[in-house]
Protein backbone atom coordinates (compact mmCIF):
# COMPACT_ATOMS: atom_id res chain seq x y z
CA UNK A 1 79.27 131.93 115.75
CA UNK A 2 80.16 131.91 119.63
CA UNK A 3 83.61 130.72 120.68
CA UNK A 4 84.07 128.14 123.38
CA UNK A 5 86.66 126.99 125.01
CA UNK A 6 86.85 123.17 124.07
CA UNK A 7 88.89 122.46 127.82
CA UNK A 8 85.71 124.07 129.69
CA UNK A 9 82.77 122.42 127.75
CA UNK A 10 81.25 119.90 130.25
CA UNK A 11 82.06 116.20 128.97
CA UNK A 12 78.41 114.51 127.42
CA UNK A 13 76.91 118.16 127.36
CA UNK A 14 74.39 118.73 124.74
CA UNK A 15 74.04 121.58 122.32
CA UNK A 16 71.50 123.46 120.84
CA UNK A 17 72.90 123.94 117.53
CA UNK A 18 75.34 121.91 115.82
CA UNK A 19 79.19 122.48 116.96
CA UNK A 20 82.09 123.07 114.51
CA UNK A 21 85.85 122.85 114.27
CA UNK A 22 87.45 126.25 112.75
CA UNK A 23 83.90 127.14 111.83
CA UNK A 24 83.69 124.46 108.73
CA UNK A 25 84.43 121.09 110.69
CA UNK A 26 81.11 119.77 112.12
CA UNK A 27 81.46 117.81 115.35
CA UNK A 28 78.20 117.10 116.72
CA UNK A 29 74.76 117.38 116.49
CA UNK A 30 72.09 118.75 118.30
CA UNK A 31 70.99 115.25 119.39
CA UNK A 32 74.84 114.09 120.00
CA UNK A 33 76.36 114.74 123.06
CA UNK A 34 79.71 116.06 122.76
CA UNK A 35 82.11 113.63 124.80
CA UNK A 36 85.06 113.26 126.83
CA UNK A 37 86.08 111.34 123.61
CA UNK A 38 85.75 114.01 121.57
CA UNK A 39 87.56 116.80 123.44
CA UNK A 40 90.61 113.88 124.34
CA UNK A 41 90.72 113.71 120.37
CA UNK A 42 90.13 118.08 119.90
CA UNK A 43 93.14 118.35 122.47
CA UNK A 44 95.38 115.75 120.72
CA UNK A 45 94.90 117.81 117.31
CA UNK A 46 95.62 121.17 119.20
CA UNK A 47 91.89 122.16 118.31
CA UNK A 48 91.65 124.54 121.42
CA UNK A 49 88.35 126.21 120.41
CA UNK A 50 84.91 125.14 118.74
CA UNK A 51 82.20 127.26 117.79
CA UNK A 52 78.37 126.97 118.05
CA UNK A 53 75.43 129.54 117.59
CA UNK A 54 73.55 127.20 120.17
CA UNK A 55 74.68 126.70 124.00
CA UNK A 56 75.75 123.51 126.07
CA UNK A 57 73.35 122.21 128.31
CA UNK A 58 72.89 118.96 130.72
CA UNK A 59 70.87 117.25 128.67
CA UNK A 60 69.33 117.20 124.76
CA UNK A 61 66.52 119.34 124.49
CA UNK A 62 65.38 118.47 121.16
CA UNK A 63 63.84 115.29 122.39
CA UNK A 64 60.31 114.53 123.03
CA UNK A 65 57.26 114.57 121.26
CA UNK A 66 56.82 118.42 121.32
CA UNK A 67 59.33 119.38 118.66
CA UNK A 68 57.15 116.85 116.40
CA UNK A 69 54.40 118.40 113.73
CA UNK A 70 51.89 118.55 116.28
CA UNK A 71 49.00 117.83 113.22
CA UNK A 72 51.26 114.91 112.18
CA UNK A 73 51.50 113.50 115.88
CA UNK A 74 47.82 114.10 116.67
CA UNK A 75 46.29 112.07 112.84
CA UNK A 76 49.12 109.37 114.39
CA UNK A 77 47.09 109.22 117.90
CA UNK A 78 43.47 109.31 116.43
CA UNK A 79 44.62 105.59 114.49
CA UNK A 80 46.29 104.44 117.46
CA UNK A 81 49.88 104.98 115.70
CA UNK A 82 51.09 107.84 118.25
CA UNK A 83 53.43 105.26 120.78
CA UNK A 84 54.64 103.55 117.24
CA UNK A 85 55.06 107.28 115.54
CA UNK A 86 57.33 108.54 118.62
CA UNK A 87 59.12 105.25 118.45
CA UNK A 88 60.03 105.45 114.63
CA UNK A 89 61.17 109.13 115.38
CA UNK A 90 63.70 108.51 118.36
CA UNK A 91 64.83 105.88 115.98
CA UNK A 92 65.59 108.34 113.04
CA UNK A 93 66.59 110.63 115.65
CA UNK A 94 69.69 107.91 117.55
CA UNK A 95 70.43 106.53 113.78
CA UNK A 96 71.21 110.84 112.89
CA UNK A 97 73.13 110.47 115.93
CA UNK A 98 75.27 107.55 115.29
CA UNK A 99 76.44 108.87 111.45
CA UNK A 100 76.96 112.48 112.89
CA UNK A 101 79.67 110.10 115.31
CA UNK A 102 80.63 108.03 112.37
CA UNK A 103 81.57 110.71 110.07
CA UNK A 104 82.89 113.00 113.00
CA UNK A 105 85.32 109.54 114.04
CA UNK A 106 86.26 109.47 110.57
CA UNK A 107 87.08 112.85 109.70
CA UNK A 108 89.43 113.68 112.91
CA UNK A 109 90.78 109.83 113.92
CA UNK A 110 90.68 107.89 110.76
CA UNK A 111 88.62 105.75 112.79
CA UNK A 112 86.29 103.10 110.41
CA UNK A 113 85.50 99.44 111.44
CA UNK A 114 82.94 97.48 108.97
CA UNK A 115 82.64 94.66 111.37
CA UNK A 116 81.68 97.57 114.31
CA UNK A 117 79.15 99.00 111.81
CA UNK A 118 78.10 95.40 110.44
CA UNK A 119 76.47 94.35 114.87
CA UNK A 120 75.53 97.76 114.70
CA UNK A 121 73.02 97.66 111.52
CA UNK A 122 71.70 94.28 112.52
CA UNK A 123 69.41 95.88 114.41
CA UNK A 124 68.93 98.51 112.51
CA UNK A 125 67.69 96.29 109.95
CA UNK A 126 65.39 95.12 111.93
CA UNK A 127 63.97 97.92 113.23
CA UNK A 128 63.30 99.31 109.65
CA UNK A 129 61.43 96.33 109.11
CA UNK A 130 59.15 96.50 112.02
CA UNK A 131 58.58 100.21 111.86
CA UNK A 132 58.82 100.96 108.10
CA UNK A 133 55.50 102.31 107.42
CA UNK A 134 56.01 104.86 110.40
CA UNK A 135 59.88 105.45 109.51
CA UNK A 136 58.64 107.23 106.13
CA UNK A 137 55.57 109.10 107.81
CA UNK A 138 58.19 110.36 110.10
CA UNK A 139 61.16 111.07 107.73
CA UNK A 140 59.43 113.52 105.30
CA UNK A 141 58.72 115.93 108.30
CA UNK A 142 62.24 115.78 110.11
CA UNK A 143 64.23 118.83 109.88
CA UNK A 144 67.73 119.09 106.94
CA UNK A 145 69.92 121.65 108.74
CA UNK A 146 71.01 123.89 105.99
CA UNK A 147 74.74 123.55 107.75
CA UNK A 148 75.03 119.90 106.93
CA UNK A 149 72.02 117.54 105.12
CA UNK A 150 74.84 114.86 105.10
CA UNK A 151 73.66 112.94 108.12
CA UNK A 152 70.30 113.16 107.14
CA UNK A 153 70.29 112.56 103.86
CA UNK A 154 72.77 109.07 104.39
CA UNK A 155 70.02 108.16 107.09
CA UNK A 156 66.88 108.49 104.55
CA UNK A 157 69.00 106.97 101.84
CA UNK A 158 69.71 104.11 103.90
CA UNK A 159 66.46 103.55 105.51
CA UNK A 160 65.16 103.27 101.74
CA UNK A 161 68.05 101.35 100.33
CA UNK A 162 67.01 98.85 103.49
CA UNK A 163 63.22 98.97 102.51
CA UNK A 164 63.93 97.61 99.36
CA UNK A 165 66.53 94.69 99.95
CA UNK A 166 63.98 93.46 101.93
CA UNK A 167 61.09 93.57 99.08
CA UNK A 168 63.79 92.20 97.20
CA UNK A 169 64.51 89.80 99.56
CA UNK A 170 67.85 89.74 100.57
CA UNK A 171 69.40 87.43 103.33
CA UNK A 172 69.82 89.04 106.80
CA UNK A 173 73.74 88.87 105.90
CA UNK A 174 73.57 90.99 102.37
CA UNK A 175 70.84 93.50 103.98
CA UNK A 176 72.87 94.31 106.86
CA UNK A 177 76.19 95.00 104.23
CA UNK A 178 73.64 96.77 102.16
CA UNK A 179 72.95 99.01 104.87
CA UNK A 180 76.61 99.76 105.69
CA UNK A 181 77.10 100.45 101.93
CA UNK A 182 73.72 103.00 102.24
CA UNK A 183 75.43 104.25 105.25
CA UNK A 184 78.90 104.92 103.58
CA UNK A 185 77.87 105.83 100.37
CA UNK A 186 78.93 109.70 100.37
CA UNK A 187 81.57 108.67 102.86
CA UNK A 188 84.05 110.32 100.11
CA UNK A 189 82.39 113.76 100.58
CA UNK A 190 84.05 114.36 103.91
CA UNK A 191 87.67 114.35 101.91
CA UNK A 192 86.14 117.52 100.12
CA UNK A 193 85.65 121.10 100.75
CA UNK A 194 81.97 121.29 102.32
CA UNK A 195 81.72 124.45 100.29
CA UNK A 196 81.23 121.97 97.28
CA UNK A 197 78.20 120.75 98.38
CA UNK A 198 76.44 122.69 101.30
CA UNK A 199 76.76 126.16 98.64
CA UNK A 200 73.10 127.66 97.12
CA UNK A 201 74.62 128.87 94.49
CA UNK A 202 75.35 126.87 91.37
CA UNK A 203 78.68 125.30 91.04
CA UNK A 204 80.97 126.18 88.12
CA UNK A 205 81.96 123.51 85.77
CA UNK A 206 85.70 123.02 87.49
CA UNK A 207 83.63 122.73 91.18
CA UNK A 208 81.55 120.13 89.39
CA UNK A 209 84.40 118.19 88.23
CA UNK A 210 86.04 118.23 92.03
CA UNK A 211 82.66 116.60 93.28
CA UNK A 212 82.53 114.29 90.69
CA UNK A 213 85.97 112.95 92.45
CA UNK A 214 84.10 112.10 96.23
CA UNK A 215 82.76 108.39 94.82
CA UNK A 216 86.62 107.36 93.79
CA UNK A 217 87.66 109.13 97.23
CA UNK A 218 85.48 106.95 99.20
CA UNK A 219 86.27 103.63 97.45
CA UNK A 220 89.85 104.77 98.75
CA UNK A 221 88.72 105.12 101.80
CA UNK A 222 87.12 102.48 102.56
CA UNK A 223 89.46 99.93 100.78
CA UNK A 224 91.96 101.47 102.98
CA UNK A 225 90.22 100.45 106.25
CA UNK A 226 89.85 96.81 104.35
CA UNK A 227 86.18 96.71 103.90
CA UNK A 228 84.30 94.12 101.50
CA UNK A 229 84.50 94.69 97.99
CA UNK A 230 81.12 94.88 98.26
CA UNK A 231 80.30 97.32 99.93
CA UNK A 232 84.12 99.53 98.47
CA UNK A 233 81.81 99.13 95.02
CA UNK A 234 78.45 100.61 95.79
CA UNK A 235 80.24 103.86 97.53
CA UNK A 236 82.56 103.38 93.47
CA UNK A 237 79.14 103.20 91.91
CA UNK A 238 76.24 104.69 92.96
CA UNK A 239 76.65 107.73 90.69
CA UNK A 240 76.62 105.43 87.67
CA UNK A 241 73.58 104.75 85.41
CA UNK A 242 72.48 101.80 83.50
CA UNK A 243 72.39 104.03 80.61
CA UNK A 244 76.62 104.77 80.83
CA UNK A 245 75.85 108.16 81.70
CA UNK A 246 77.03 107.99 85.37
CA UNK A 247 80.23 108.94 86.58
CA UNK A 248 83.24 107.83 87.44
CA UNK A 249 83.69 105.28 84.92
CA UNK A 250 80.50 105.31 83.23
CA UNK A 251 79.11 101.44 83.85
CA UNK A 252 76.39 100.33 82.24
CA UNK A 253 73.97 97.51 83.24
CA UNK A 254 75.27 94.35 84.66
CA UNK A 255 78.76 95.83 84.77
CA UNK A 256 77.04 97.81 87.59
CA UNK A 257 76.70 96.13 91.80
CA UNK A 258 73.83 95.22 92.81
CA UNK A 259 74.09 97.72 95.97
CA UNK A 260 74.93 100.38 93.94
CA UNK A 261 72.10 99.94 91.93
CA UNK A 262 70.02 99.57 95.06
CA UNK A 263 71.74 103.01 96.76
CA UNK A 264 71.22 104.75 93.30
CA UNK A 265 67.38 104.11 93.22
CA UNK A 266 67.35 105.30 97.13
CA UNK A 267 69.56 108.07 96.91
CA UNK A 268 68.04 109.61 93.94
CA UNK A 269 64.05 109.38 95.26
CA UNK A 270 65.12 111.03 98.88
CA UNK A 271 67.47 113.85 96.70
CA UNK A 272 63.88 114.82 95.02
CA UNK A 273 61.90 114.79 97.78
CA UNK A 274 63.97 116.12 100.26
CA UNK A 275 64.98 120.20 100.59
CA UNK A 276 68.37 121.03 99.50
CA UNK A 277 70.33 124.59 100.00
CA UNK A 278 70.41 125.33 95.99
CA UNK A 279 66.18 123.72 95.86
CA UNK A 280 63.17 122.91 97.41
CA UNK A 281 61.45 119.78 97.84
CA UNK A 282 59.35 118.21 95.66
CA UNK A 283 56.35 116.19 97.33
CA UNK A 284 56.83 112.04 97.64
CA UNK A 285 53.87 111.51 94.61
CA UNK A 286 56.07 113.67 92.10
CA UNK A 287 59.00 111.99 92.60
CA UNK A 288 57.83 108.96 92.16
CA UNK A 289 56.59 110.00 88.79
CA UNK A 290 59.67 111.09 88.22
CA UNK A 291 61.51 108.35 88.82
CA UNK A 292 58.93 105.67 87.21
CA UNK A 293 59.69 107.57 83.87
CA UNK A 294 62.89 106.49 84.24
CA UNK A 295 64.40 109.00 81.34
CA UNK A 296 66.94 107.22 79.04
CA UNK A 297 67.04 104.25 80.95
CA UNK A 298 68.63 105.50 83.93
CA UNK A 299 67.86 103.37 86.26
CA UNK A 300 67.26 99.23 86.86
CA UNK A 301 64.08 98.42 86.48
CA UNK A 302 63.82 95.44 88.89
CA UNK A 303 64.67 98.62 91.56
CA UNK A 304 62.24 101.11 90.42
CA UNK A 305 59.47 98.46 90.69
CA UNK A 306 60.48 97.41 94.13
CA UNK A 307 60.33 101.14 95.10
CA UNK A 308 57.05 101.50 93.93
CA UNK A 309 55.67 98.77 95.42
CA UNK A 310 57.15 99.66 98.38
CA UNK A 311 56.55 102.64 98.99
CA UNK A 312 53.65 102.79 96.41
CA UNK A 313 53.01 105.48 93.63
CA UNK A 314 51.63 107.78 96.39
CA UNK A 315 54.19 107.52 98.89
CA UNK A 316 53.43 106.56 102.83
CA UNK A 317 53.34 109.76 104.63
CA UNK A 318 51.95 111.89 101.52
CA UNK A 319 48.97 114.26 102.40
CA UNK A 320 46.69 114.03 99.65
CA UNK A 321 42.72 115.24 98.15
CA UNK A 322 40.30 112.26 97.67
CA UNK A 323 37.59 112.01 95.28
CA UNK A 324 35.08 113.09 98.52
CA UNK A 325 36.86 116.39 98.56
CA UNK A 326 38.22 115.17 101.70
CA UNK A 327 41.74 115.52 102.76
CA UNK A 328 43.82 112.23 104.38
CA UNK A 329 47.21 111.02 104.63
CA UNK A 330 48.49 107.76 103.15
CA UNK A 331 49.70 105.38 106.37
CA UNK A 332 50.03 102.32 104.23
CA UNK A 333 50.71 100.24 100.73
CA UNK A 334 48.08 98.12 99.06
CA UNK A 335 50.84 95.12 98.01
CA UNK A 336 48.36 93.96 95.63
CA UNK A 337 48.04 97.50 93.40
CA UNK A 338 50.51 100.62 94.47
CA UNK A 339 47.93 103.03 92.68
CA UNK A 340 45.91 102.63 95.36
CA UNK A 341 47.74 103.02 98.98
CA UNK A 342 45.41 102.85 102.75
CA UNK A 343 44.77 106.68 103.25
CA UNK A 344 43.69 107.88 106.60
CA UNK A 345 40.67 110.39 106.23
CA UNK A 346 40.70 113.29 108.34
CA UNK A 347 37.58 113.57 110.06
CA UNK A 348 35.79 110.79 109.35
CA UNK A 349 35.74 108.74 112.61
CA UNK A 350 35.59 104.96 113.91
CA UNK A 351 33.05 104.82 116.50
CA UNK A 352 36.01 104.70 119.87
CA UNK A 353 36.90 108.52 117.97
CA UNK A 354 40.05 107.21 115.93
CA UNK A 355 39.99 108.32 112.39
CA UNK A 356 38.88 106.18 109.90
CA UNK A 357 41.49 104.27 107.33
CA UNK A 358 40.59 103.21 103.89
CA UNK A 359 41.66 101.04 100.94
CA UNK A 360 41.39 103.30 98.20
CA UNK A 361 40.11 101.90 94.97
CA UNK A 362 39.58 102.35 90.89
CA UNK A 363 35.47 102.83 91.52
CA UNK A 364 35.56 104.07 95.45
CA UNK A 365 37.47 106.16 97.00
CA UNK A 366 40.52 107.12 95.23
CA UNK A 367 43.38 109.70 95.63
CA UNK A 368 42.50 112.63 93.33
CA UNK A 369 45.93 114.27 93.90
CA UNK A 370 48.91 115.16 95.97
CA UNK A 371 48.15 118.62 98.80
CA UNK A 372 49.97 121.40 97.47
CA UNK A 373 51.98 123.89 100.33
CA UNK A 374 48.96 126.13 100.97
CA UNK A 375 46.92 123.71 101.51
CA UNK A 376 48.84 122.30 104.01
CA UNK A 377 49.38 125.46 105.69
């Protein structure tokens, strides 16, 4: 990594690659600028240098549509999603943003306010709700920087966690703590060695213990800063299992919170279908499946169904083979039956030139199966 100088960086410059502390702290993001508040806090803790592979520039480059999968953008434009597409993305892209600054305020100035994160996920909320269908089409293709999934994985976790409060209808007042809890929920992680969990190699059983400990460490953490018991017990519980087989203190059932239950359903579906340093992903229809078998009772049912019919068995944003032989994407849920989702079929067009959507159906046209990798390619 390059060495900089942390009194010459320009305040609210931009860089290309993310931007550490003694090469293991991370500081900011790509799409975070790094601020006079930031170096003020560097200088107070005698950080004198950072270190980068990317360079500091005016403004974030990342932005814009052309960084987006260019097929994704283009099947968005033929339906007349592409303005609502490039909307959900800069969304995803700020809410990155504001955990890279939440975590980074946490790790080097103890700084943690619930009711400052409470106004700020009211409209978070709300923009979930309006954009949901174009939040997951968007999600799936977003980059997970090998250096640090954190941020990305608390912001898919969340945006899921908030999906289905709502289909379980939640008041505005328990969504919004929901989503802090979604938000926080690995907040215990930064009080560990990254090693522990950024490493592609497996862990040995005494590593594995350690990382069991970041749940407990974020309770303490955020009972410390005098949050709700609320939302102190779904960062306490989301690693247990309705079964007793979760960790720390192996809950079952009722003895379990509701948002812990919620963030465990959430956290679980984006871990499978999301790319990790020690795996690859698995696609959105597999682990569903996965999930829906719910193995030894792992999870409460009440969640898994609101998943499904949330997201639906084949997942918004999944590229799938229909019984034409044709190839589409699924854009939408069917509330009525999650088997079978709105698919947008490539190449068959309305007569303005926008690509067609369909309700898929037992006796018309169905999904056959989830595109593998090649044929995406």
């Amino acid at each position: 990594m390059k060495e900089y100088l942390t009194k010459d960086i320009p305040p609210d410059s931009f860089f290309s690659k993310p931007v550490f502390a003694d090469n293991n702290l991370i500081l900011a993001a790509p799409e975070m600028p790094f601020t006079q508040e930031i170096k003020k806090i560097l200088e107070e803790w005698d950080f004198n240098f950072v270190y980068s592979d990317g360079e500091p520039s005016e403004s974030y480059t990342g932005t814009g549509i052309e960084n987006y999968n260019e097929e994704e953008l283009l099947n968005a434009e033929s339906t007349g999603d592409g303005d609502s597409i490039i909307k959900a993305k800069a969304f995803y892209q700020d809410f990155v943003s504001y955990v890279n600054k939440v975590f980074t305020n946490v790790v080097l100035d103890n700084e943690l306010s619930f009711s400052s994160l409470a106004n700020d996920m009211k409209p978070a909320c709300e923009a979930i709700r309006e954009y949901k269908r174009f939040l997951l089409r968007v999600q799936k293709n977003m980059p997970t920087p090998d250096d640090n999934y954190l941020p990305s994985h608390t912001v898919k976790s969340t945006i899921i966690s908030i999906i289905l409060g709502s289909y379980l209808k939640l008041p505005n007042h328990r969504l919004i703590e929901l989503g802090v809890s979604a938000m926080l929920h690995e907040i215990g992680m930064l009080k560990l060695p990254n090693r522990l969990y950024l490493t592609k190699e497996p862990l040995s059983p005494k590593d594995q213990e350690i990382l069991k400990n970041h749940p407990v460490l974020g309770y303490n953490l955020l009972k410390s800063h005098d949050f709700p018991l609320t939302v102190t017990l779904a960062a306490l519980e989301h690693h247990e299992r309705e079964n007793g087989s979760g960790y720390p203190r192996k809950l079952t059932g009722e003895r379990i919170s509701l948002y812990a239950k919620i963030i465990a359903v959430a956290c679980s579906f984006e871990a499978l279908s999301s790319q990790r340093p020690y795996k690859e992903a698995k696609d959105g229809y597999t682990s569903m499946v996965e999930l829906l078998k719910n193995e030894d009772k792992q999870y409460d049912e009440t969640v898994i169904r609101a998943l499904v019919f949330s997201l639906s068995i084949y997942p918004i944003g999944l590229y799938v083979k229909l019984s034409t032989g044709q190839k589409g994407q699924v854009v939408d849920i069917n509330p009525e039956n999650p088997l079978f989702p709105f698919v947008q079929v490539f190449g068959e067009l309305n007569i303005d030139g926008k690509n067609k959507v369909f309700e898929t159906s037992k006796d018309g046209l169905h999904i056959v199966r989830p595109l593998t990798k090649e044929e995406l390619r």
